[in-house]
Protein backbone atom coordinates (compact mmCIF):
# COMPACT_ATOMS: atom_id res chain seq x y z
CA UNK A 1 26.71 213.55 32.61
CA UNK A 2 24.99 214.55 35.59
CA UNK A 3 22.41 217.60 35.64
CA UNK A 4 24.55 219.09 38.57
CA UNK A 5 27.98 218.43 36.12
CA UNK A 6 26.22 220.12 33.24
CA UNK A 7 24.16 223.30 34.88
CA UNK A 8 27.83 225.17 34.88
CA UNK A 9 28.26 224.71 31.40
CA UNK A 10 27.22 228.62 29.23
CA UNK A 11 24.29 226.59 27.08
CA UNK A 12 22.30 225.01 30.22
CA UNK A 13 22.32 228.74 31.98
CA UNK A 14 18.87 231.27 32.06
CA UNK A 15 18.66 233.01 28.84
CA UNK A 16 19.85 236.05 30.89
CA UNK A 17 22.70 234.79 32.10
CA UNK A 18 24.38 233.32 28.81
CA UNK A 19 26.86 235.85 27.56
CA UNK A 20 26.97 234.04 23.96
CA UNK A 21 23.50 235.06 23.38
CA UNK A 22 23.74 238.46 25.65
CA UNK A 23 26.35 239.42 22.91
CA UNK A 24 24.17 238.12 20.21
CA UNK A 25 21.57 239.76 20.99
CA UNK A 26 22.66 242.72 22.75
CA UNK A 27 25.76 243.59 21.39
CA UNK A 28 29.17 243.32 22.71
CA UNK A 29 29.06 246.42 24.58
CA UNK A 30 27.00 245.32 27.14
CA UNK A 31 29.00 242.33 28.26
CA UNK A 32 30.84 242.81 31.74
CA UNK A 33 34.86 242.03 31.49
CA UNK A 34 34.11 238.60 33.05
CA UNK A 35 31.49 237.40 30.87
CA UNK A 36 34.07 238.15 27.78
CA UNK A 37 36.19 236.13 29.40
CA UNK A 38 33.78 233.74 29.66
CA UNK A 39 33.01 233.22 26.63
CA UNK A 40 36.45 232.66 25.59
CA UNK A 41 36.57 229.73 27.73
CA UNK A 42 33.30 228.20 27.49
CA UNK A 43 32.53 226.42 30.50
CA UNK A 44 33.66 226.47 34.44
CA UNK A 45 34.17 223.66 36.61
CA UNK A 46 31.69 221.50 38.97
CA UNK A 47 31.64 224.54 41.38
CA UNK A 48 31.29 227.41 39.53
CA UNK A 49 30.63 228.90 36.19
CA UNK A 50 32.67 229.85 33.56
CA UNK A 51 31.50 233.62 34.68
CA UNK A 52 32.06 233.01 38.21
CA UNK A 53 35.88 231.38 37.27
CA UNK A 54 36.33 234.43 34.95
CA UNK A 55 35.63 237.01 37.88
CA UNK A 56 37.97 235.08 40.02
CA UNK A 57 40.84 235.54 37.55
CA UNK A 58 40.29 238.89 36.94
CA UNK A 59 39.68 239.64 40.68
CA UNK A 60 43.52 238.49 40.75
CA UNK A 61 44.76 241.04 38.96
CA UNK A 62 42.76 244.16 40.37
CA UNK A 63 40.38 243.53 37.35
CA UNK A 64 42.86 245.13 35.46
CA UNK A 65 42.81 243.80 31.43
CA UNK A 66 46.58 245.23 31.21
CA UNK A 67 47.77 243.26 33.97
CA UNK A 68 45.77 240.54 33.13
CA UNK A 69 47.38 240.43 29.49
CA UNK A 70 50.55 239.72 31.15
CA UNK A 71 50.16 236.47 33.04
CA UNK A 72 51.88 233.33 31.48
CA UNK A 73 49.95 230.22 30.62
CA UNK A 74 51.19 229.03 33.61
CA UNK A 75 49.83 231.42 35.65
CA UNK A 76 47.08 230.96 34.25
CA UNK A 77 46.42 227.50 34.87
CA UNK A 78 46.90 227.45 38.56
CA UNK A 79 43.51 228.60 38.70
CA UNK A 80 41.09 225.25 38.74
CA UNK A 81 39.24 224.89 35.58
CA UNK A 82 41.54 226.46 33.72
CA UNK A 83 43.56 224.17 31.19
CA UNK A 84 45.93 224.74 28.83
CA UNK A 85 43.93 225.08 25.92
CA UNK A 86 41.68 227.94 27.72
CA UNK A 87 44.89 229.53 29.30
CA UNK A 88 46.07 229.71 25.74
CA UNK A 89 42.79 230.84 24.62
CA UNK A 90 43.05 233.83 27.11
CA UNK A 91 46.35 234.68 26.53
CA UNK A 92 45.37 235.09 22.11
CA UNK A 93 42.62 236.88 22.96
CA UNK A 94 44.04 239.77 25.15
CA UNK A 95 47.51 240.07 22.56
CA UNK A 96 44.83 240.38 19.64
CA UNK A 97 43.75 243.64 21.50
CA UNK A 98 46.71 244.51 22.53
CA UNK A 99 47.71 244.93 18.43
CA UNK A 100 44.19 246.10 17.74
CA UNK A 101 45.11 248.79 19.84
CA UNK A 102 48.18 249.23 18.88
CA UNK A 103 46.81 249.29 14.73
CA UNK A 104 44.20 251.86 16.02
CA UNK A 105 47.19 254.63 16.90
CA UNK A 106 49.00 253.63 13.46
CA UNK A 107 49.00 255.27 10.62
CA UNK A 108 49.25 259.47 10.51
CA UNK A 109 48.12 260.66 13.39
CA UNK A 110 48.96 263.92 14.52
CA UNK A 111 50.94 264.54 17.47
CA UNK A 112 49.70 267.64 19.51
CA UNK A 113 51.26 266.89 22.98
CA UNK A 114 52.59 264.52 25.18
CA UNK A 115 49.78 262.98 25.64
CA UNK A 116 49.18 261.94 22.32
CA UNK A 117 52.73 260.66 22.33
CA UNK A 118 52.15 258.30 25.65
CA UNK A 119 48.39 257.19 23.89
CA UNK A 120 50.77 256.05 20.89
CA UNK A 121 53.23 254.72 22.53
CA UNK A 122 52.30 253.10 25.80
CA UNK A 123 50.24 250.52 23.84
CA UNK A 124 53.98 249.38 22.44
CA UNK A 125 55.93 250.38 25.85
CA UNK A 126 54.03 250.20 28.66
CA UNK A 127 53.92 246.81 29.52
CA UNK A 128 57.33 245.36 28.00
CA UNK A 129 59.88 244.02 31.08
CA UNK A 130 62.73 245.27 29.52
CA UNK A 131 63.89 248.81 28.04
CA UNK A 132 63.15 250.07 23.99
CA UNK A 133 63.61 252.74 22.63
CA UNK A 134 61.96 254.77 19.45
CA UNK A 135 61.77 257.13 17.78
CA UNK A 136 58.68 259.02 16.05
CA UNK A 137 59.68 260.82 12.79
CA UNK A 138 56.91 263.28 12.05
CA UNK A 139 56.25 265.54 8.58
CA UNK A 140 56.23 269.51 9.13
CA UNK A 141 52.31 268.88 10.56
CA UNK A 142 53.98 266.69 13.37
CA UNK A 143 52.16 263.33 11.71
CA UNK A 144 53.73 260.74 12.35
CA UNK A 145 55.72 259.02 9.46
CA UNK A 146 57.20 256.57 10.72
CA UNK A 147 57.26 254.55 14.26
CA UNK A 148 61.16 253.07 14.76
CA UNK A 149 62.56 251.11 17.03
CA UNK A 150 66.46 252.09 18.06
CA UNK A 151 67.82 249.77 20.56
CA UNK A 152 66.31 246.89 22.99
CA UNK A 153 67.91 246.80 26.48
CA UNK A 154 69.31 248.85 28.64
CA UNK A 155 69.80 252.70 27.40
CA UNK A 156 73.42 253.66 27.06
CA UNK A 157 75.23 256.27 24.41
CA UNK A 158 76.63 253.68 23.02
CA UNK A 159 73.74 252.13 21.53
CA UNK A 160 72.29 254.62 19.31
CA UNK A 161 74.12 255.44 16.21
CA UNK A 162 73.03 259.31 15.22
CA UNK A 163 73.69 258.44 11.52
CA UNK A 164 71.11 256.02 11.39
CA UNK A 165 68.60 258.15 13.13
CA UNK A 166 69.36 260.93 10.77
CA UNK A 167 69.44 258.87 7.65
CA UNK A 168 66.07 257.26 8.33
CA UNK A 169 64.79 260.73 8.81
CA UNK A 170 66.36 262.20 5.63
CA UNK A 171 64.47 258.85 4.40
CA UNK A 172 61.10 259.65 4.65
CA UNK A 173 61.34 263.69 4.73
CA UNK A 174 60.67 263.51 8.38
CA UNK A 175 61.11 267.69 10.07
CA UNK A 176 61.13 266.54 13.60
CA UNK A 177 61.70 263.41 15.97
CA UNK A 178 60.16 262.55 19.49
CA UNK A 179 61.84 260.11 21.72
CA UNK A 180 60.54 257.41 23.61
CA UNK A 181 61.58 254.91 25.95
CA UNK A 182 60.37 252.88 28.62
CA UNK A 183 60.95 252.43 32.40
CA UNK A 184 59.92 248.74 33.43
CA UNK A 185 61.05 249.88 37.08
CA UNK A 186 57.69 252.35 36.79
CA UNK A 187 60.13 255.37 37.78
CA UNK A 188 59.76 258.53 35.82
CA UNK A 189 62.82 259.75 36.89
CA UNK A 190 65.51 260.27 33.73
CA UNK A 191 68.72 259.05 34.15
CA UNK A 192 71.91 260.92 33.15
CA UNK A 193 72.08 258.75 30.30
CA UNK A 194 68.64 259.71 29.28
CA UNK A 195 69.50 263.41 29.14
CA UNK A 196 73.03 262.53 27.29
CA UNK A 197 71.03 260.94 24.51
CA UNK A 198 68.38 263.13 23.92
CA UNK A 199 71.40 266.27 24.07
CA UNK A 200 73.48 263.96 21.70
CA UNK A 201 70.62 263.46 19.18
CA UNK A 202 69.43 267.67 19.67
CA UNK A 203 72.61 268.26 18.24
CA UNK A 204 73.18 265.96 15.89
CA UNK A 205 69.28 266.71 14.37
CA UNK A 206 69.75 270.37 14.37
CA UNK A 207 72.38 270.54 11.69
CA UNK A 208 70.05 269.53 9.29
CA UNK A 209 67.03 271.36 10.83
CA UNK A 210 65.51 268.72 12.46
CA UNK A 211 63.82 269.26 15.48
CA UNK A 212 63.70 266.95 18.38
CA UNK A 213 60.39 268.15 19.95
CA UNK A 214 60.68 265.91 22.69
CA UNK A 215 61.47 262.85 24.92
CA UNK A 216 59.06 260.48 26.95
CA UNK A 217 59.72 258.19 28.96
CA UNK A 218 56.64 255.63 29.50
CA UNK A 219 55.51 253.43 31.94
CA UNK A 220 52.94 251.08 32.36
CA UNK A 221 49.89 254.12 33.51
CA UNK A 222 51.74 257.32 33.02
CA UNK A 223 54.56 259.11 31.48
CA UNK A 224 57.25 261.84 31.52
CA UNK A 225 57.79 264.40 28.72
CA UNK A 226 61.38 266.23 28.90
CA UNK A 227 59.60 269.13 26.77
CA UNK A 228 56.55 269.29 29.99
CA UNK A 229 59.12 269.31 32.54
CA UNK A 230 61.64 272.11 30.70
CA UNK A 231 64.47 269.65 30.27
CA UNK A 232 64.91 269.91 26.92
C-alpha cells in the first residue's frame, strides 16, 4: 500500500487528530459528532478521511443525530467509502442510543408536566413513520407504572378497547393515565378522532376514579398537550 493510500487511514493521522486516542485519552466528551462517527467506521477513502467522510454524512442531514438515525443502509452507502459493513455499523450504533435513551426515561419517573411526558415519550414516538399510541399509567404520585402500547396505525375509535385500558390499570393500581400518540405528518393539530378517544376513555376512567390527566400528541421536535391547550 502506498503512503498516499494509507495517510487516510485513523492510525497513520497526528496524534491530535486520531479520535481513538482523543477519546482515550481525553474522554468521550470531547469528541466532535463526526469524529464519533469516525471511529465507528475506521478509515475514509483515497480522498478523504474517515473524519472528513463522517462530516460529509452528517452535513446531509443538517448534522442532525435524529435524522441521521433514520437513514437506511442504503442510504447510507451512496456516500463513497461507505460499505455495507460501515453503513451497518452506523446504523447499530445510533439504535443503541436511541434505547439508551429510551432506558434512561424508564423506570418511575415522575411526571410533572407535559414536558416530562414529550422527554418520555418522544424518544419512543418521535421518529416512528407510522401512528402508536400509549398509554402512561401512573401511581397517586403521577410515577409512571407502566409504559403501554394500545394500537399501531392509524387512530380510530374502533381500535382501542376501554376494557383493556381499564383492566391493565386496575392491574398495577395505576390512579391516572396520560395519552400519547404520534403525528408522522409533524402536525400538532388533533383530529376529531383524537378528541373522541381521549372523551371516550375520560369517561370510561372516571367511573372507577381514574383520572386521565392528559393527551399528547408528539412529533419528531415538539408536542401538543390537550391539558396545555384546555381541551380536555
Amino acid at each position: 500500500m502506498s503512503e498516499h493510500t494509507s495517510s487516510f487511514s485513523i492510525k497513520n493521522w497526528s496524534q491530535d487528530d486520531q479520535p481513538r486516542e482523543k477519546l482515550r485519552d481525553k474522554g468521550r466528551t470531547v469528541l466532535s459528532d463526526a469524529e464519533l462517527v469516525a471511529i465507528l467506521i475506521g478509515s475514509g477513502s483515497r480522498e478523504e478521511s474517515a473524519v472528513d467522510l463522517s462530516k460529509r454524512i452528517l452535513a446531509s442531514v443538517d448534522n442532525n443525530l435524529n435524522a441521521l438515525g433514520k437513514l437506511s443502509i442504503k442510504q447510507l452507502m451512496a456516500f463513497k467509502g461507505i460499505g455495507e459493513a460501515k453503513a451497518i455499523t452506523i446504523a447499530a450504533a445510533l439504535e443503541l442510543g436511541r434505547r439508551r435513551r429510551d432506558e434512561s426515561n424508564s423506570g418511575l419517573k415522575k411526571i410533572q408536566s407535559s414536558r416530562s411526558v414529550f422527554e418520555v415519550m418522544q424518544p419512543i414516538l418521535g421518529e416512528l413513520p407510522h401512528e402508536e399510541f400509549w398509554i402512561l399509567y401512573l401511581n397517586n404520585s403521577n410515577k409512571i407504572l407502566v409504559k403501554n402500547q394500545l394500537s399501531k396505525g392509524g387512530i380510530t375509535g374502533t381500535l382501542v378497547d376501554v376494557r383493556l385500558v381499564l383492566k391493565k390499570a386496575l392491574e398495577v393500581g395505576a390512579t391516572a393515565l396520560v395519552l400519547c400518540h404520534n403525528h408522522p405528518s409533524g402536525t400538532l393539530k388533533p383530529s376529531r378522532a383524537d378528541k373522541e378517544i381521549t372523551q371516550k376513555l375520560r369517561t370510561a376512567s372516571s367511573s372507577l376514579d381514574i383520572k386521565v390527566l392528559d393527551h399528547l400528541i408528539i412529533t419528531e421536535k415538539d408536542y401538543l398537550s390537550f391539558a396545555d391547550e384546555g381541551l380536555l
